[in-house]
Protein backbone atom coordinates (compact mmCIF):
# COMPACT_ATOMS: atom_id res chain seq x y z
CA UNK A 1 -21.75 27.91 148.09
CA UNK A 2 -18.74 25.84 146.58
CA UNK A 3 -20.01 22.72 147.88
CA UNK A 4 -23.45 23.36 145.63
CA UNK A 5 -20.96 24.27 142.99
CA UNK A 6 -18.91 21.52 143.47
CA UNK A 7 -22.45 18.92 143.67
CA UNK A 8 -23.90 20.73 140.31
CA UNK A 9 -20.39 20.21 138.54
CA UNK A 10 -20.26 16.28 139.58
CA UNK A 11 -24.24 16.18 138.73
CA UNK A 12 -23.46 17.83 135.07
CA UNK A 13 -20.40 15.61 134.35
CA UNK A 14 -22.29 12.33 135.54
CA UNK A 15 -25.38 13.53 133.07
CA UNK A 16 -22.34 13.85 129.95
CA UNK A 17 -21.12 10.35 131.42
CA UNK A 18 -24.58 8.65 131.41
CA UNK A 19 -25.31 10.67 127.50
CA UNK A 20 -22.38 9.22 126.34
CA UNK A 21 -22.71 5.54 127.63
CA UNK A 22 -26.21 5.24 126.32
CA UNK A 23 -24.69 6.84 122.65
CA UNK A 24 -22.40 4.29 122.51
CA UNK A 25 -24.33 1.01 123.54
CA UNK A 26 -26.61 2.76 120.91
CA UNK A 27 -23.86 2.79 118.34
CA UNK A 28 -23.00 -0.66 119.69
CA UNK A 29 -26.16 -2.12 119.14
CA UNK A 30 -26.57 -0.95 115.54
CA UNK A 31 -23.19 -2.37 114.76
CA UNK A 32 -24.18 -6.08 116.29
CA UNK A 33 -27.19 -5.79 114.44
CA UNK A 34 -25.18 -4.89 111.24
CA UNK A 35 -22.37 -7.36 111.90
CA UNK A 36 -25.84 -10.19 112.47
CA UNK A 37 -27.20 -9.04 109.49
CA UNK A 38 -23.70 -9.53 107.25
CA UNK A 39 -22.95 -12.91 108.59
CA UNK A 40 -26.87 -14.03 107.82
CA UNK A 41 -26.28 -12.91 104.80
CA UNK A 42 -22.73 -14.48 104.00
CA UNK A 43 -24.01 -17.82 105.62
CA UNK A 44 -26.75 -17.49 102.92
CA UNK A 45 -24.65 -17.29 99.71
CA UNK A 46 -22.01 -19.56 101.65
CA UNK A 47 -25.03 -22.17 100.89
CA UNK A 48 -26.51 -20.94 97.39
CA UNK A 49 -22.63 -21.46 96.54
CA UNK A 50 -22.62 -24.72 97.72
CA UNK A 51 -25.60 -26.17 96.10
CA UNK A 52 -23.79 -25.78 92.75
CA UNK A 53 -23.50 -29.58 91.34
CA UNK A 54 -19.90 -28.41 90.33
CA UNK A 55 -18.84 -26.92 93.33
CA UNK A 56 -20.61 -29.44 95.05
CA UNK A 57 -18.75 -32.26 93.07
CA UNK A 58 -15.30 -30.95 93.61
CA UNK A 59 -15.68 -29.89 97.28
CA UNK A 60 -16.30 -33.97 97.47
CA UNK A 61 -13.06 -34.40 95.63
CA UNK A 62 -15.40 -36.02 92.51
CA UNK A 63 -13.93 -33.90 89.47
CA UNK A 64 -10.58 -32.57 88.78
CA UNK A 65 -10.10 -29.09 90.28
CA UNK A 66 -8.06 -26.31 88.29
CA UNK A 67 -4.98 -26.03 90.18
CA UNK A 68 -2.83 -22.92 90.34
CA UNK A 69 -0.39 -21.18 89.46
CA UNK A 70 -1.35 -22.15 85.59
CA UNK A 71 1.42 -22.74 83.51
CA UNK A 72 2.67 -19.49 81.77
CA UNK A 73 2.11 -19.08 77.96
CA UNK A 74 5.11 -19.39 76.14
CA UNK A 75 6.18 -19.28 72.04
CA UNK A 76 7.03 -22.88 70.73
CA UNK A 77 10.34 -24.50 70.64
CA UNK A 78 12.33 -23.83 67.60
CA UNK A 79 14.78 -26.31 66.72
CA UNK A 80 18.42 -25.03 66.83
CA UNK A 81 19.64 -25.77 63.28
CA UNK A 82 17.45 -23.72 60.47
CA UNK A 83 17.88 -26.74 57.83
CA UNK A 84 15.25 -28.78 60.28
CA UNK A 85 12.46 -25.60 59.67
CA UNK A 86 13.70 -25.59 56.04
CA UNK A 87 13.30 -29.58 55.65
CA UNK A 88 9.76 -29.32 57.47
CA UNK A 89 8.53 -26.60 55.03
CA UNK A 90 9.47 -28.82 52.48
CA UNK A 91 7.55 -31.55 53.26
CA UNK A 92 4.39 -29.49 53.53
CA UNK A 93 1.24 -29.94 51.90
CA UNK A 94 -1.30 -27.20 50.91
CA UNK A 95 -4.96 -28.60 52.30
CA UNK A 96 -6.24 -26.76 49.19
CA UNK A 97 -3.78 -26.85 46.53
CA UNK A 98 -1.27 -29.50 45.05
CA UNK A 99 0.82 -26.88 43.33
CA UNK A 100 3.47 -26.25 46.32
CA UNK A 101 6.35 -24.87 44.73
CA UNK A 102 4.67 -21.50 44.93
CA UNK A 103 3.73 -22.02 48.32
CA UNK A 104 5.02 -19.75 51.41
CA UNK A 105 4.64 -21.91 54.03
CA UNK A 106 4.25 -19.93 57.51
CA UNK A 107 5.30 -21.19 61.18
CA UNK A 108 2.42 -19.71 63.64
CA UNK A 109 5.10 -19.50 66.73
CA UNK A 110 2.22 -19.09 69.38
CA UNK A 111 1.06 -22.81 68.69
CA UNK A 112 3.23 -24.22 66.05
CA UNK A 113 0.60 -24.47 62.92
CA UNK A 114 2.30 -24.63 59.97
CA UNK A 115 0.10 -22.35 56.94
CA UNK A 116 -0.09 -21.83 53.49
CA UNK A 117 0.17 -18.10 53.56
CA UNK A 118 -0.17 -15.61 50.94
CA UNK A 119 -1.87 -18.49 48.90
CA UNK A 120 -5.82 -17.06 47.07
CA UNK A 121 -6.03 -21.31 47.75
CA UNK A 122 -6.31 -20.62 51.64
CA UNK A 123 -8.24 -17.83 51.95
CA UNK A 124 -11.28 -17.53 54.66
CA UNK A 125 -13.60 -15.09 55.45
CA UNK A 126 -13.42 -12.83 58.43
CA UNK A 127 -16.25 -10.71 58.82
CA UNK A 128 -17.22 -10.89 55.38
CA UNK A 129 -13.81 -9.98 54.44
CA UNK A 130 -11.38 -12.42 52.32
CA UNK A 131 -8.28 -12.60 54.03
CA UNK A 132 -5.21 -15.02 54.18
CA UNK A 133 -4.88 -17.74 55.91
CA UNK A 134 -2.61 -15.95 58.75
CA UNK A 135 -4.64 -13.30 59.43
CA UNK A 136 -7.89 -15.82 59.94
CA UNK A 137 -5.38 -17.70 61.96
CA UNK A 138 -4.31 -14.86 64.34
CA UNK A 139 -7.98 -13.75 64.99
CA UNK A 140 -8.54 -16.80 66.44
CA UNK A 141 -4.79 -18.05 68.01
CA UNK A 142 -3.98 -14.33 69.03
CA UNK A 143 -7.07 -12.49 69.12
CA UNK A 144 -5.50 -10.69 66.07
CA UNK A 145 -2.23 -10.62 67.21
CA UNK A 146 0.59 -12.73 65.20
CA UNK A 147 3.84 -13.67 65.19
CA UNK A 148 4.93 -15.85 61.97
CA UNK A 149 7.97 -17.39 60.95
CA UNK A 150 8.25 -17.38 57.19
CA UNK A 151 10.57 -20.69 56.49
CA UNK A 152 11.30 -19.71 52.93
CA UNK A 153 12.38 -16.09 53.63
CA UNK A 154 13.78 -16.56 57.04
CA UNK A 155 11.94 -13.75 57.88
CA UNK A 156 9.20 -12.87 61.24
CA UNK A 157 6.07 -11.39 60.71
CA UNK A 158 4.74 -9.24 63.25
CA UNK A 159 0.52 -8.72 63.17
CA UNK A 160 -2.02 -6.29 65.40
CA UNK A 161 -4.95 -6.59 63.38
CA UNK A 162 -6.08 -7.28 59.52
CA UNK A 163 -4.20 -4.09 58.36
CA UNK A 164 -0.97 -3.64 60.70
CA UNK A 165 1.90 -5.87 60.59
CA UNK A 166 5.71 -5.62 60.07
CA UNK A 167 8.77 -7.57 59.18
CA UNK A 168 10.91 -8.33 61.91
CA UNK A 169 14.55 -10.34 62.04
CA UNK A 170 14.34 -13.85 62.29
CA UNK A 171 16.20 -15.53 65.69
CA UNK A 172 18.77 -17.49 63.50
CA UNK A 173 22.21 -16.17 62.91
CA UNK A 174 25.04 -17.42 61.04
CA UNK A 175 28.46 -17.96 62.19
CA UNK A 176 29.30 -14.37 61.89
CA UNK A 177 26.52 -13.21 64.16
CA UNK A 178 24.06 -12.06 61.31
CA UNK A 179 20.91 -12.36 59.74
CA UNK A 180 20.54 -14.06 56.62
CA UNK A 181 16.82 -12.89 55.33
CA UNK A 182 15.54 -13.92 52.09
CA UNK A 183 18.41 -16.85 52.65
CA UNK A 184 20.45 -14.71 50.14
CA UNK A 185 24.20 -15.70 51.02
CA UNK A 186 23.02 -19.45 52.29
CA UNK A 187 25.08 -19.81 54.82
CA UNK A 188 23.92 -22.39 58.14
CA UNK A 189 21.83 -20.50 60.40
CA UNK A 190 21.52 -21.58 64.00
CA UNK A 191 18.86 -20.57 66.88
CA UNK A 192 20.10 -17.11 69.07
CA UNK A 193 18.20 -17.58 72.40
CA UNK A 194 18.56 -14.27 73.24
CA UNK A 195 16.92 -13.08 69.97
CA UNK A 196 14.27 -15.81 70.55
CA UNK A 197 13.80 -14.45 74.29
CA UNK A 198 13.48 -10.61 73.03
CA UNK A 199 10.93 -11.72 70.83
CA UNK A 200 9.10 -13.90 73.67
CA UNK A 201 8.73 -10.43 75.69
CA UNK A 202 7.50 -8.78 73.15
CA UNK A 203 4.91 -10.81 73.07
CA UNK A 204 4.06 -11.64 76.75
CA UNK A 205 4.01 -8.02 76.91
CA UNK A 206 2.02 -6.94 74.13
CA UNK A 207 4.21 -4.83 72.74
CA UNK A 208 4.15 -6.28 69.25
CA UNK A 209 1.70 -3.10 68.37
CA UNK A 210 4.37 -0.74 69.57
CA UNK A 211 7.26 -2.63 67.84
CA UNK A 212 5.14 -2.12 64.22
CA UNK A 213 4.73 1.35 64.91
CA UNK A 214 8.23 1.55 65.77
CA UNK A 215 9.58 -0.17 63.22
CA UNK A 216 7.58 1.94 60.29
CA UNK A 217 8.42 5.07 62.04
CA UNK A 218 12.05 4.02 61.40
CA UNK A 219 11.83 3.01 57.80
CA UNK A 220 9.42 6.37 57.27
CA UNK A 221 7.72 3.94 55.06
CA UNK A 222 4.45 2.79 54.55
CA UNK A 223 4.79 -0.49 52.65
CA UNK A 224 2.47 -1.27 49.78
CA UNK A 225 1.07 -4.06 51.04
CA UNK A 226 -1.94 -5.83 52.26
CA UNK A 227 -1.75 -7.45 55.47
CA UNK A 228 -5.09 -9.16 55.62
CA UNK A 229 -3.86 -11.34 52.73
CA UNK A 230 -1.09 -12.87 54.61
């Protein structure tokens, strides 16, 4: 009696043994066919992506190939002494206009162009809209975003869009560590790095939106005036 036990127990444990060998070369199976199927697929695009005349030319080394890291956007180089911006401003020329003494002439510091801002004489359209000649500037330098440099004023102009923009100190201090805007006392202003730098991470990271926001919920002012003209 226990040795027909014994046989049915080894008969029933052999029968799980066999089920679950044939489940698994069945799970096997489907995966080799999956894993076949993948790579015939891979090997396919692998080829489609290789017919490409410009992949094709630079995997044969005939056309320059974009190598990386890129180099990182950065603001321009400002000289150090403020005279050099002031002697550049004035020696510029409206494109539209002879009449410069009236001028505000406008450092882009993303690329260096110098403008003729606040001027009717340099106004564009932007989607049917007149604006000045920084706004039309930062829609296509910034994407709308701006930072300006207003020589005459020594003063930075922050911009987000056609209707949001700021003042914002200039990086030039005198030798008493301040900010001369407007160029009221006319004393020598020289470069601050640091100020330069804070300014450069504002930008990188696109937080000149939140610094106008800030900066008008400070003043608790809305200032009269129209941005897209700038």
């Amino acid at each position: 009696m226990v040795k027909s036990l014994n046989c049915m127990a080894s008969r029933g444990l052999l029968f799980s043994l066999r089920q679950y060998i044939s489940k698994f070369l069945i799970l096997y199976s489907i995966f080799m066919y999956l894993f076949s199927l993948i790579i015939s697929i891979a090997v396919f695009l692998c080829v489609r992506w290789c017919e490409n005349t410009a992949i094709s030319k630079a995997l044969k080394g005939e056309m320059q190939i974009i190598r990386y890291p890129h180099k990182r956007n950065r603001l321009i180089d400002l000289p150090e002494d403020y005279s050099v911006l002031l002697n550049q401003a004035s020696h510029f020329k409206c494109p539209n206009s002879s009449d410069d003494e009236r001028k505000h002439p406008t450092l882009c510091l993303l690329c260096g162009v110098m403008l003729c801002a606040q001027s009717p004489c340099c106004q564009e359209q932007l989607n049917g809209e007149e604006v000045g000649a920084s706004t039309a500037h930062a829609a296509i330098c910034g994407a709308g975003v701006g930072m300006f440099l207003r020589v005459r004023e020594c003063e930075i102009i922050l911009m987000a869009s056609k209707t949001r923009g700021s003042p914002y100190p200039a990086p030039y201090l005198d030798d008493y560590g301040e900010t001369d805007p407007q160029l009221g006392r006319g004393n020598p202003l020289h470069l601050c790095p640091e100020r330069y730098r804070k300014l450069f991470h504002m930008w990188q990271q696109h937080c000149v939106l939140e610094e106008i926001a800030r900066s008008l919920e400070l003043l608790n002012v809305m200032f009269p005036f129209e941005w897209q003209m700038l």
